[in-house]
C-alpha atoms as a PDB file:
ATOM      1  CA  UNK A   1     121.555 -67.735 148.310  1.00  0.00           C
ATOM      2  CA  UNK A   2     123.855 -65.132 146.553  1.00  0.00           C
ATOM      3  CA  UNK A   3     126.797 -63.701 148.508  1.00  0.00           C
ATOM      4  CA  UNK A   4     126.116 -60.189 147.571  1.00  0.00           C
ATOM      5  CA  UNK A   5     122.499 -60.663 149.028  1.00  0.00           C
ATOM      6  CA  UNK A   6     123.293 -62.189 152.097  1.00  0.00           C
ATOM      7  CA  UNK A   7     125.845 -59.372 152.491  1.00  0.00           C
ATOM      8  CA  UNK A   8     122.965 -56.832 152.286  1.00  0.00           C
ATOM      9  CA  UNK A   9     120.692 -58.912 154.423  1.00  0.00           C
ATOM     10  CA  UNK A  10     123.271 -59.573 157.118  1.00  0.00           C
ATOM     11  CA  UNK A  11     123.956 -55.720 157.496  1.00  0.00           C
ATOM     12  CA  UNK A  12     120.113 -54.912 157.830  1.00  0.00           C
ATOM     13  CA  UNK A  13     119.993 -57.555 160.993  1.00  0.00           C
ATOM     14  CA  UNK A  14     123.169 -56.100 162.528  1.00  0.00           C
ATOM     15  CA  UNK A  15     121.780 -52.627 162.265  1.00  0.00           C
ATOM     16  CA  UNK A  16     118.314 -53.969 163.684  1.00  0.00           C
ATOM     17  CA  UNK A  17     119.721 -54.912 166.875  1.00  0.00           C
ATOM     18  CA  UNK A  18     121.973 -52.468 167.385  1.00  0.00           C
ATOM     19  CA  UNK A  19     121.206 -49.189 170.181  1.00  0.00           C
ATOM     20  CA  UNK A  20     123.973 -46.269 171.100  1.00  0.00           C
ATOM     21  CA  UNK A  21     125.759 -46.455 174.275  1.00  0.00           C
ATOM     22  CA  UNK A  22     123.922 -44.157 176.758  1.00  0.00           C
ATOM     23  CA  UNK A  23     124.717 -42.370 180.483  1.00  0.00           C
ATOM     24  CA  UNK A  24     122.157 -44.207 182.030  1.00  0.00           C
ATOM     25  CA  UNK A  25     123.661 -43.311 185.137  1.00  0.00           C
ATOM     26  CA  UNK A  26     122.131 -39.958 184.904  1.00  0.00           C
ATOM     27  CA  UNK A  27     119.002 -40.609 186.920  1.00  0.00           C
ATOM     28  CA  UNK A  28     116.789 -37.156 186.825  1.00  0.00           C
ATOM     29  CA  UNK A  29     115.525 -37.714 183.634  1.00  0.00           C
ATOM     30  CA  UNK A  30     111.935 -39.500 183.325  1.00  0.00           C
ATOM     31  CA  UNK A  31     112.101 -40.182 179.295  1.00  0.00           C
ATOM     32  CA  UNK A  32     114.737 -41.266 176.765  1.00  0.00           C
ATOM     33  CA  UNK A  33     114.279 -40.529 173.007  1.00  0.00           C
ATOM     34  CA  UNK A  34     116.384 -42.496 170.696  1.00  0.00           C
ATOM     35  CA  UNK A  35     117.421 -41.570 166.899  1.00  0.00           C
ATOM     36  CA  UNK A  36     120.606 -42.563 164.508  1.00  0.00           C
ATOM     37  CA  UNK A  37     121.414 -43.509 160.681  1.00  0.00           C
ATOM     38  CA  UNK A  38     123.844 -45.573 159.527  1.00  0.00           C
ATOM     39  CA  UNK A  39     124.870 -46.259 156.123  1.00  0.00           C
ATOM     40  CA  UNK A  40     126.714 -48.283 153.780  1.00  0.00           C
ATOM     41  CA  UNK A  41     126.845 -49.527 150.012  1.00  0.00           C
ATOM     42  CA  UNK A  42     123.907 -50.116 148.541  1.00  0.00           C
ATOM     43  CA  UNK A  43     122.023 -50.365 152.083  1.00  0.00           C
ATOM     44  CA  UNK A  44     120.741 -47.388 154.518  1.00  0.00           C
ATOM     45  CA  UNK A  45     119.654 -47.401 158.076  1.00  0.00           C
ATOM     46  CA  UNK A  46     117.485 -44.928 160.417  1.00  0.00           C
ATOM     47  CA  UNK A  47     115.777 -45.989 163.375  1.00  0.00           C
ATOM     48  CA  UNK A  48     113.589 -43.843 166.609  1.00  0.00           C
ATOM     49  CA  UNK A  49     113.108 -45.374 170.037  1.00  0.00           C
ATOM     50  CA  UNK A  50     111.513 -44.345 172.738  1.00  0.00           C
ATOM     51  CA  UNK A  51     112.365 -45.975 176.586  1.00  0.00           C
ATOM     52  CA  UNK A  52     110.476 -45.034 179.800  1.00  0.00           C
ATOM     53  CA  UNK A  53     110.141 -46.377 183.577  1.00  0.00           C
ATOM     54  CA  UNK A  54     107.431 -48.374 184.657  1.00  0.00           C
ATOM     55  CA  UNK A  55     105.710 -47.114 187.647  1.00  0.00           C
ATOM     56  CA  UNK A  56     107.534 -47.902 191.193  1.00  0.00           C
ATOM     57  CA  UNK A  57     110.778 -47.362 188.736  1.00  0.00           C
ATOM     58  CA  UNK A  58     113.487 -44.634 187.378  1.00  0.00           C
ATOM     59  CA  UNK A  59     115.659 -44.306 184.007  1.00  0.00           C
ATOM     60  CA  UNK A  60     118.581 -46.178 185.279  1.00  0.00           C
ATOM     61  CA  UNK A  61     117.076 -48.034 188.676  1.00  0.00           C
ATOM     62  CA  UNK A  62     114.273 -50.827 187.600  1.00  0.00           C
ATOM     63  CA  UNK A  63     111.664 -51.569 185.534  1.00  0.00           C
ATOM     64  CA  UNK A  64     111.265 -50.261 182.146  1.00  0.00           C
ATOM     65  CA  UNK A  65     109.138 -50.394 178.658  1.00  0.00           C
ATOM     66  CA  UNK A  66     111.376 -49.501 175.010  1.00  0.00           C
ATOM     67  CA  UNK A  67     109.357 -48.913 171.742  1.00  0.00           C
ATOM     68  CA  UNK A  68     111.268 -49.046 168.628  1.00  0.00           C
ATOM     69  CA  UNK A  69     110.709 -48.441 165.381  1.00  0.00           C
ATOM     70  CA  UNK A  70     112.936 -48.364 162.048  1.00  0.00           C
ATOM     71  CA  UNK A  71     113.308 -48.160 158.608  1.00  0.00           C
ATOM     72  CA  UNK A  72     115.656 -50.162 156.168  1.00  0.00           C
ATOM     73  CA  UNK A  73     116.579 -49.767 152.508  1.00  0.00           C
ATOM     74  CA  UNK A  74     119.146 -52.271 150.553  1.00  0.00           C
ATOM     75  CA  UNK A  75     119.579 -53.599 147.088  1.00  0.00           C
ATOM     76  CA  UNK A  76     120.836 -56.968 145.422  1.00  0.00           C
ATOM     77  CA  UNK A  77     121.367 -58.868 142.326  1.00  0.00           C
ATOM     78  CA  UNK A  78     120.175 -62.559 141.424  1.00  0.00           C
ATOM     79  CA  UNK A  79     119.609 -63.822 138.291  1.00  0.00           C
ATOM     80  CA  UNK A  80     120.889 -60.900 136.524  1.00  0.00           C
ATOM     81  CA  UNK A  81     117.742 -59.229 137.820  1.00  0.00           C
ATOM     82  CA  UNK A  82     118.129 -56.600 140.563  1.00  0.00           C
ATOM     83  CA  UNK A  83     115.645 -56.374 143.438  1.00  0.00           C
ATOM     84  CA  UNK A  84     114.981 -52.993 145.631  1.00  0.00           C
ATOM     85  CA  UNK A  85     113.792 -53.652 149.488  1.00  0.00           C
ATOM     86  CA  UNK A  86     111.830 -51.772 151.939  1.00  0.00           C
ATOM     87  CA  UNK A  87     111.712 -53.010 155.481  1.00  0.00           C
ATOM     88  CA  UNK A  88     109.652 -51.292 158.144  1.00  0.00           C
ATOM     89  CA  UNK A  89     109.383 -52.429 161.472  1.00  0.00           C
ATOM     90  CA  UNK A  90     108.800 -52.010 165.138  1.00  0.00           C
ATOM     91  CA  UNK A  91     109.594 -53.825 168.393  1.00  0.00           C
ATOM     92  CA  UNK A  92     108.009 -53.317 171.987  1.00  0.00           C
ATOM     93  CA  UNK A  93     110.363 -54.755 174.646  1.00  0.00           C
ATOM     94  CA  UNK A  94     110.291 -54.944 178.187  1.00  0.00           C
ATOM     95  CA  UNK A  95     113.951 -54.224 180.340  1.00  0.00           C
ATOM     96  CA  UNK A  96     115.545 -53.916 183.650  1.00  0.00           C
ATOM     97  CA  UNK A  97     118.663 -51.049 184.076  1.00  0.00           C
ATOM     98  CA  UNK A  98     120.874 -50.666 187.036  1.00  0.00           C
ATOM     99  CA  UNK A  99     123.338 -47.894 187.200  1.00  0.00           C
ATOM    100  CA  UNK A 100     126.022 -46.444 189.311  1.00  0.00           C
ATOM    101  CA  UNK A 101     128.696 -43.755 189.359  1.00  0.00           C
ATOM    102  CA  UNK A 102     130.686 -45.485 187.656  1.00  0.00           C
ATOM    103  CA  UNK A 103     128.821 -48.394 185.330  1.00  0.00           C
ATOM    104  CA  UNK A 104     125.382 -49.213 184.111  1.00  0.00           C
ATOM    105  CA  UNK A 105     124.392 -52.462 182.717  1.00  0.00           C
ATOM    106  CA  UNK A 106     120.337 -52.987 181.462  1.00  0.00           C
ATOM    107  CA  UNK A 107     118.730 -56.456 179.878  1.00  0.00           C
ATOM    108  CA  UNK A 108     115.664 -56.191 177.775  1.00  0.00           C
ATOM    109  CA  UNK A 109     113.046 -58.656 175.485  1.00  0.00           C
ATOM    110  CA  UNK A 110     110.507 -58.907 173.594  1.00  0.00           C
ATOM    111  CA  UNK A 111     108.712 -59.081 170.081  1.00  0.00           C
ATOM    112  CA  UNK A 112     110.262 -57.831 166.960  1.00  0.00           C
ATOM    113  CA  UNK A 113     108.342 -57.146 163.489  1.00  0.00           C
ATOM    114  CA  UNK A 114     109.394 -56.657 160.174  1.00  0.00           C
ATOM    115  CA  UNK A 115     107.769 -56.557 156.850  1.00  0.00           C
ATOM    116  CA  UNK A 116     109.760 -56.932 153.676  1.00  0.00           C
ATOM    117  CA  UNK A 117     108.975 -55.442 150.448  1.00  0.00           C
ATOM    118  CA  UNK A 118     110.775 -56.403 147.319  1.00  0.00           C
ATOM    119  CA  UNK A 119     110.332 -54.401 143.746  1.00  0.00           C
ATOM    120  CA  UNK A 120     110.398 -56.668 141.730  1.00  0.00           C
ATOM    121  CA  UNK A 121     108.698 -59.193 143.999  1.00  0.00           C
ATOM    122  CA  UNK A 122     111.392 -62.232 145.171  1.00  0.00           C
ATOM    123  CA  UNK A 123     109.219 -65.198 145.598  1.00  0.00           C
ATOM    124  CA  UNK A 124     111.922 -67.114 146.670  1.00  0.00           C
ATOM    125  CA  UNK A 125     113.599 -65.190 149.406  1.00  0.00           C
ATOM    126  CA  UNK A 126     113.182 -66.142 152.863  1.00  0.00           C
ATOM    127  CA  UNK A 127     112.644 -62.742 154.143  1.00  0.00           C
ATOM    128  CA  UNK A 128     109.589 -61.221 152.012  1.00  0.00           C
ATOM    129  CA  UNK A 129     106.647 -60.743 153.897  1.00  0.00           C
ATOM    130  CA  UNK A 130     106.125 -60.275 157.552  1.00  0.00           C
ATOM    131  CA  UNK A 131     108.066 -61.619 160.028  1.00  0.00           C
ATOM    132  CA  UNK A 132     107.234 -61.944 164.172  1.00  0.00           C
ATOM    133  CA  UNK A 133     110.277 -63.164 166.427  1.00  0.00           C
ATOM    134  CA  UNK A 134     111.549 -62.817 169.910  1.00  0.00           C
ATOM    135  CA  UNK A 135     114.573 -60.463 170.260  1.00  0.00           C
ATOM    136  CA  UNK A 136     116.441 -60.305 173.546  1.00  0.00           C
ATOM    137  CA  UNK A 137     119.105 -57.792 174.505  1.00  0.00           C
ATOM    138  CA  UNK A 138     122.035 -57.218 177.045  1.00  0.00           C
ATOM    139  CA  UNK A 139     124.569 -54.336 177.371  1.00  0.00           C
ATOM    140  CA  UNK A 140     126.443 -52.092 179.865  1.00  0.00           C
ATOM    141  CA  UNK A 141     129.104 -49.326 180.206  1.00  0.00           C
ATOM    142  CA  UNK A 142     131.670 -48.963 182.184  1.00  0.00           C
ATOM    143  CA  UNK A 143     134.299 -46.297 183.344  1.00  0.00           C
ATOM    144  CA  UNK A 144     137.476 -47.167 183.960  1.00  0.00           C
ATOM    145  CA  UNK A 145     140.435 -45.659 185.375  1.00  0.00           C
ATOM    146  CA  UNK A 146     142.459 -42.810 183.986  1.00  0.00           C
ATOM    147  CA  UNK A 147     139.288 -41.639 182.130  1.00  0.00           C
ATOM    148  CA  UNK A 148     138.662 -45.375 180.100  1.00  0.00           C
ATOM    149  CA  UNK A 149     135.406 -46.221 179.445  1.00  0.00           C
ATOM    150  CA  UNK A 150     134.913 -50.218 178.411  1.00  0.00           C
ATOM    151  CA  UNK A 151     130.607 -50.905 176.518  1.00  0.00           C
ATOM    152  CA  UNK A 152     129.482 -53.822 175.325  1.00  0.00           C
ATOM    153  CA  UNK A 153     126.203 -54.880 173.764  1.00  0.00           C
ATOM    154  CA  UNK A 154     125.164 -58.311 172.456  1.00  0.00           C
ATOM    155  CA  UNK A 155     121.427 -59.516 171.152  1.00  0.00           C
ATOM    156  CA  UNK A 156     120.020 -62.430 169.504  1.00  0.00           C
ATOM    157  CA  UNK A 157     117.200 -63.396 167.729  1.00  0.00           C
ATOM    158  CA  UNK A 158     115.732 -66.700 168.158  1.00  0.00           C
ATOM    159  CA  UNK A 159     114.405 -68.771 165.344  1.00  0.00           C
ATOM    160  CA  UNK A 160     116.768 -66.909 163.425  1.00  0.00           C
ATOM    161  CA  UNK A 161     119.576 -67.869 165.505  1.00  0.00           C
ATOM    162  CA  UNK A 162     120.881 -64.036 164.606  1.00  0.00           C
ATOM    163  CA  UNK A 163     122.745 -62.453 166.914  1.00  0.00           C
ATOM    164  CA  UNK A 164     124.820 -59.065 167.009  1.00  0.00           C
ATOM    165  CA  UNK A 165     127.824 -57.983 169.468  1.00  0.00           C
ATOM    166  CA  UNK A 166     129.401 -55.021 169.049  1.00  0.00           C
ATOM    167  CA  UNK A 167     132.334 -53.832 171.770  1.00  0.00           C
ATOM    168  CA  UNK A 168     133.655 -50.087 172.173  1.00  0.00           C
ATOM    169  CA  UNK A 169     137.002 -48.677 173.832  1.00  0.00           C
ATOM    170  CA  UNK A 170     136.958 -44.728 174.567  1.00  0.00           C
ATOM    171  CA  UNK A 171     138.875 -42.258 175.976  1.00  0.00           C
ATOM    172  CA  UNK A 172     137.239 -39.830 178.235  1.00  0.00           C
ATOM    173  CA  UNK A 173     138.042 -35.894 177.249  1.00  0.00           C
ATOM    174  CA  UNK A 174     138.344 -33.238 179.557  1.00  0.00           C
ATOM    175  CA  UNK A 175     135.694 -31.874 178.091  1.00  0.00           C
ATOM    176  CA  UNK A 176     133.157 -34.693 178.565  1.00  0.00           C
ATOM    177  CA  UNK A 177     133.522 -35.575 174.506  1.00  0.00           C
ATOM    178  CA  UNK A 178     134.450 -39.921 174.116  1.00  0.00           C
ATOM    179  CA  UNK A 179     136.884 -40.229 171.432  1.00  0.00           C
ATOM    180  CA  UNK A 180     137.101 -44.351 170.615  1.00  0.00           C
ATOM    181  CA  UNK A 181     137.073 -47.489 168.455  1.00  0.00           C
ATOM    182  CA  UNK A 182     134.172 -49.772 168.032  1.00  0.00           C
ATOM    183  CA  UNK A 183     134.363 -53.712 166.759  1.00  0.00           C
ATOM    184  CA  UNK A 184     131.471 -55.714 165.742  1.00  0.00           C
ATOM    185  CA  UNK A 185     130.884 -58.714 164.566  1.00  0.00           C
ATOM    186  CA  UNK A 186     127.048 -60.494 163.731  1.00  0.00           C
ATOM    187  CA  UNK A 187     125.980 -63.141 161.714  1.00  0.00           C
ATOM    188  CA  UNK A 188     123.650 -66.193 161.087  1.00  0.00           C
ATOM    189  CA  UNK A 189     124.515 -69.513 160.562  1.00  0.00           C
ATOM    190  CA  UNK A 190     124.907 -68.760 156.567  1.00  0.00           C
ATOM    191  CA  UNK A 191     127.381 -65.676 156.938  1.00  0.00           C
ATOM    192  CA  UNK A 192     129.605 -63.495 158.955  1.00  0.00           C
ATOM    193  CA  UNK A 193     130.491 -59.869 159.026  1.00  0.00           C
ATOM    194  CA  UNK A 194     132.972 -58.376 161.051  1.00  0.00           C
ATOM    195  CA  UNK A 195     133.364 -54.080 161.552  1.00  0.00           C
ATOM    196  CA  UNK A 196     135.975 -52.046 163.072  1.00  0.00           C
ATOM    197  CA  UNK A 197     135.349 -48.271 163.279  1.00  0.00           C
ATOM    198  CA  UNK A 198     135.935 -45.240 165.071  1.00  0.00           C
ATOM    199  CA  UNK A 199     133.692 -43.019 166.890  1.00  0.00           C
ATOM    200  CA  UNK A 200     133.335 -39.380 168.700  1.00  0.00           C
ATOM    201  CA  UNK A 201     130.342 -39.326 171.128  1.00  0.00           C
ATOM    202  CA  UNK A 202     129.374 -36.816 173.967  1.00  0.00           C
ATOM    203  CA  UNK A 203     128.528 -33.951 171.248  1.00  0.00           C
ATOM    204  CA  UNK A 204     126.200 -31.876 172.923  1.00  0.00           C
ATOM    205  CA  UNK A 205     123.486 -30.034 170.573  1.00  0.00           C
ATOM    206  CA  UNK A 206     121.564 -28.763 173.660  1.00  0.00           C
ATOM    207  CA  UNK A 207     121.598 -29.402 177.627  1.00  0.00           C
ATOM    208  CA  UNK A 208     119.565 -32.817 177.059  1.00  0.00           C
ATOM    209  CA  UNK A 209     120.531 -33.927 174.060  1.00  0.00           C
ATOM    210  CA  UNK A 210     123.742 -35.372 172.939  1.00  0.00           C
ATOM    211  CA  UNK A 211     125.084 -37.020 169.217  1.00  0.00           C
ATOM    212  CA  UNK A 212     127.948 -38.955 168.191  1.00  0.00           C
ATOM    213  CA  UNK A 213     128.991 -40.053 164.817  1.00  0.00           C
ATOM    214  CA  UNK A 214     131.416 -42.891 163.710  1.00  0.00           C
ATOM    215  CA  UNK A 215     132.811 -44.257 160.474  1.00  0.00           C
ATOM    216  CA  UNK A 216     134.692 -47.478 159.537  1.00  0.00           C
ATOM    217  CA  UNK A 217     134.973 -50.608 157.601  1.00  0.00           C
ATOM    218  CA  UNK A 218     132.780 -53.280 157.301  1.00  0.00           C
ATOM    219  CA  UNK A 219     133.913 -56.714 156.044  1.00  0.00           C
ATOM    220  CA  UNK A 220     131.466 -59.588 154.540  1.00  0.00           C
ATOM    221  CA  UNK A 221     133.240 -63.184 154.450  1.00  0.00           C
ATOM    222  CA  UNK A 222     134.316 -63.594 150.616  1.00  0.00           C
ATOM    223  CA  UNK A 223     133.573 -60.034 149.548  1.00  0.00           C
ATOM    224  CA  UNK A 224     136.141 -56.657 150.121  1.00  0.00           C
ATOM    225  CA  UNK A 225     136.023 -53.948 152.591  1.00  0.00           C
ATOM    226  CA  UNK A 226     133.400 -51.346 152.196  1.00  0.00           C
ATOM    227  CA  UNK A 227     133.300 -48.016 154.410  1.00  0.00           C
ATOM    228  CA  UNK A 228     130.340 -47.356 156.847  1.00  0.00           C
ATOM    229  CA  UNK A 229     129.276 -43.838 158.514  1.00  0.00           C
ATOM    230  CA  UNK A 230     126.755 -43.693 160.948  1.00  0.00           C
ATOM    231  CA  UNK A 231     125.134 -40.614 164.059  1.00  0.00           C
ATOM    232  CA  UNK A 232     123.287 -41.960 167.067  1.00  0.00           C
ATOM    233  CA  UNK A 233     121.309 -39.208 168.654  1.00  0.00           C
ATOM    234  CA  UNK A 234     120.147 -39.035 172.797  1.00  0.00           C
ATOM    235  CA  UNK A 235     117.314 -36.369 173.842  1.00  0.00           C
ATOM    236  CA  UNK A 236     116.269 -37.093 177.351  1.00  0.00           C
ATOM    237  CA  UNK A 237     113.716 -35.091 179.546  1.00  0.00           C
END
């Protein structure tokens, strides 16, 4: 398979598993809403999620259901011919969250779809058509001394054997703003890409909803660095 495609692929399946770091300690608020857009060369990103409590449970103490849906656009060349794609897809996944004052930590799984679309039509690629696959998911926050905060998230797909980790240092303003650096790496076992980036979060558009933005560089084994900017949104009532 071309480099330049798998570069293109390999960014749509980081961006698939990724989700923004959230204050799940905050435990008065019955429904999350989920939003963001990231984009790169050649390749764009949006996604909207949507995570409640089961019944017996609370936002940040149980049981809990996410839908997710998202959109992806990217390009590539083979054969001198260059090929557009369209991926929609959606995921319904079932999680557990814990929080406290101080950290939060939440584990989810379940099935992922996505449906590839190619103009012209790529009868040889691997990823045209629809594809089902299970998708689990683990990440957590935590707040440090002298206003640190330390995230992590990691997922994997299996049958793809894709997975995604992404790790994030901030600094915790006075005025409740995060002000860090972000490094990811994902991959399959036909490439690697590796991201650092910095990031601004806490940016409050109203009293229940909250944006951060972040930009960076992305790197694809064997190709050069290309620049990445991306906003996650939060809306939560």
């Amino acid at each position: 398979m071309p480099t330049k495609k798998l570069s293109f692929i390999g960014a749509v399946i980081g961006l698939l598993a990724g989700t923004p770091f959230l204050a799940l300690a905050d435990q008065t608020s019955e429904v999350q809403i989920l939003g963001g857009l990231e984009v790169s060369k050649d390749t764009s990103y949006a996604y909207l999620g949507w995570v409640a409590p089961l019944p017996g449970s609370q936002l940040g103490n149980g049981l809990v259901y996410r839908l997710w849906t998202d959109w992806t656009n990217y390009a590539y060349e083979k054969d001198n011919v260059t090929y557009d794609a369209r991926v929609p897809g959606a995921e319904v996944a079932l999680g557990y969250q814990k929080a406290q004052k101080d950290y939060w930590w939440a584990a989810y799984g379940g099935p992922t779809y996505h449906h590839t679309h190619f103009s012209p039509q790529d009868t040889k690629s691997n990823a045209q058509g629809g594809k089902l696959r299970a998708k689990l998911q683990l990440e957590g926050e935590h707040t440090l001394k002298l206003h640190w905060q330390l995230g992590g998230i990691a997922s994997y797909i299996l049958g793809q054997e894709a997975y995604w980790t992404r790790v994030r240092f901030a600094r915790v303003l006075a005025s409740g703003k995060l002000l860090g650096l972000e490094a990811i790496t994902l991959g399959d076992p036909d490439y690697k890409i590796h991201q650092i980036g910095a990031f601004v979060g806490g940016l409050k558009l109203s009293e229940n909803m909250n944006t951060g933005v972040k930009l960076g560089a992305r790197k694809i084994e064997g190709l050069s660095l290309d620049p990445y900017l991306g906003v996650e949104l939060e809306y939560r009532f």
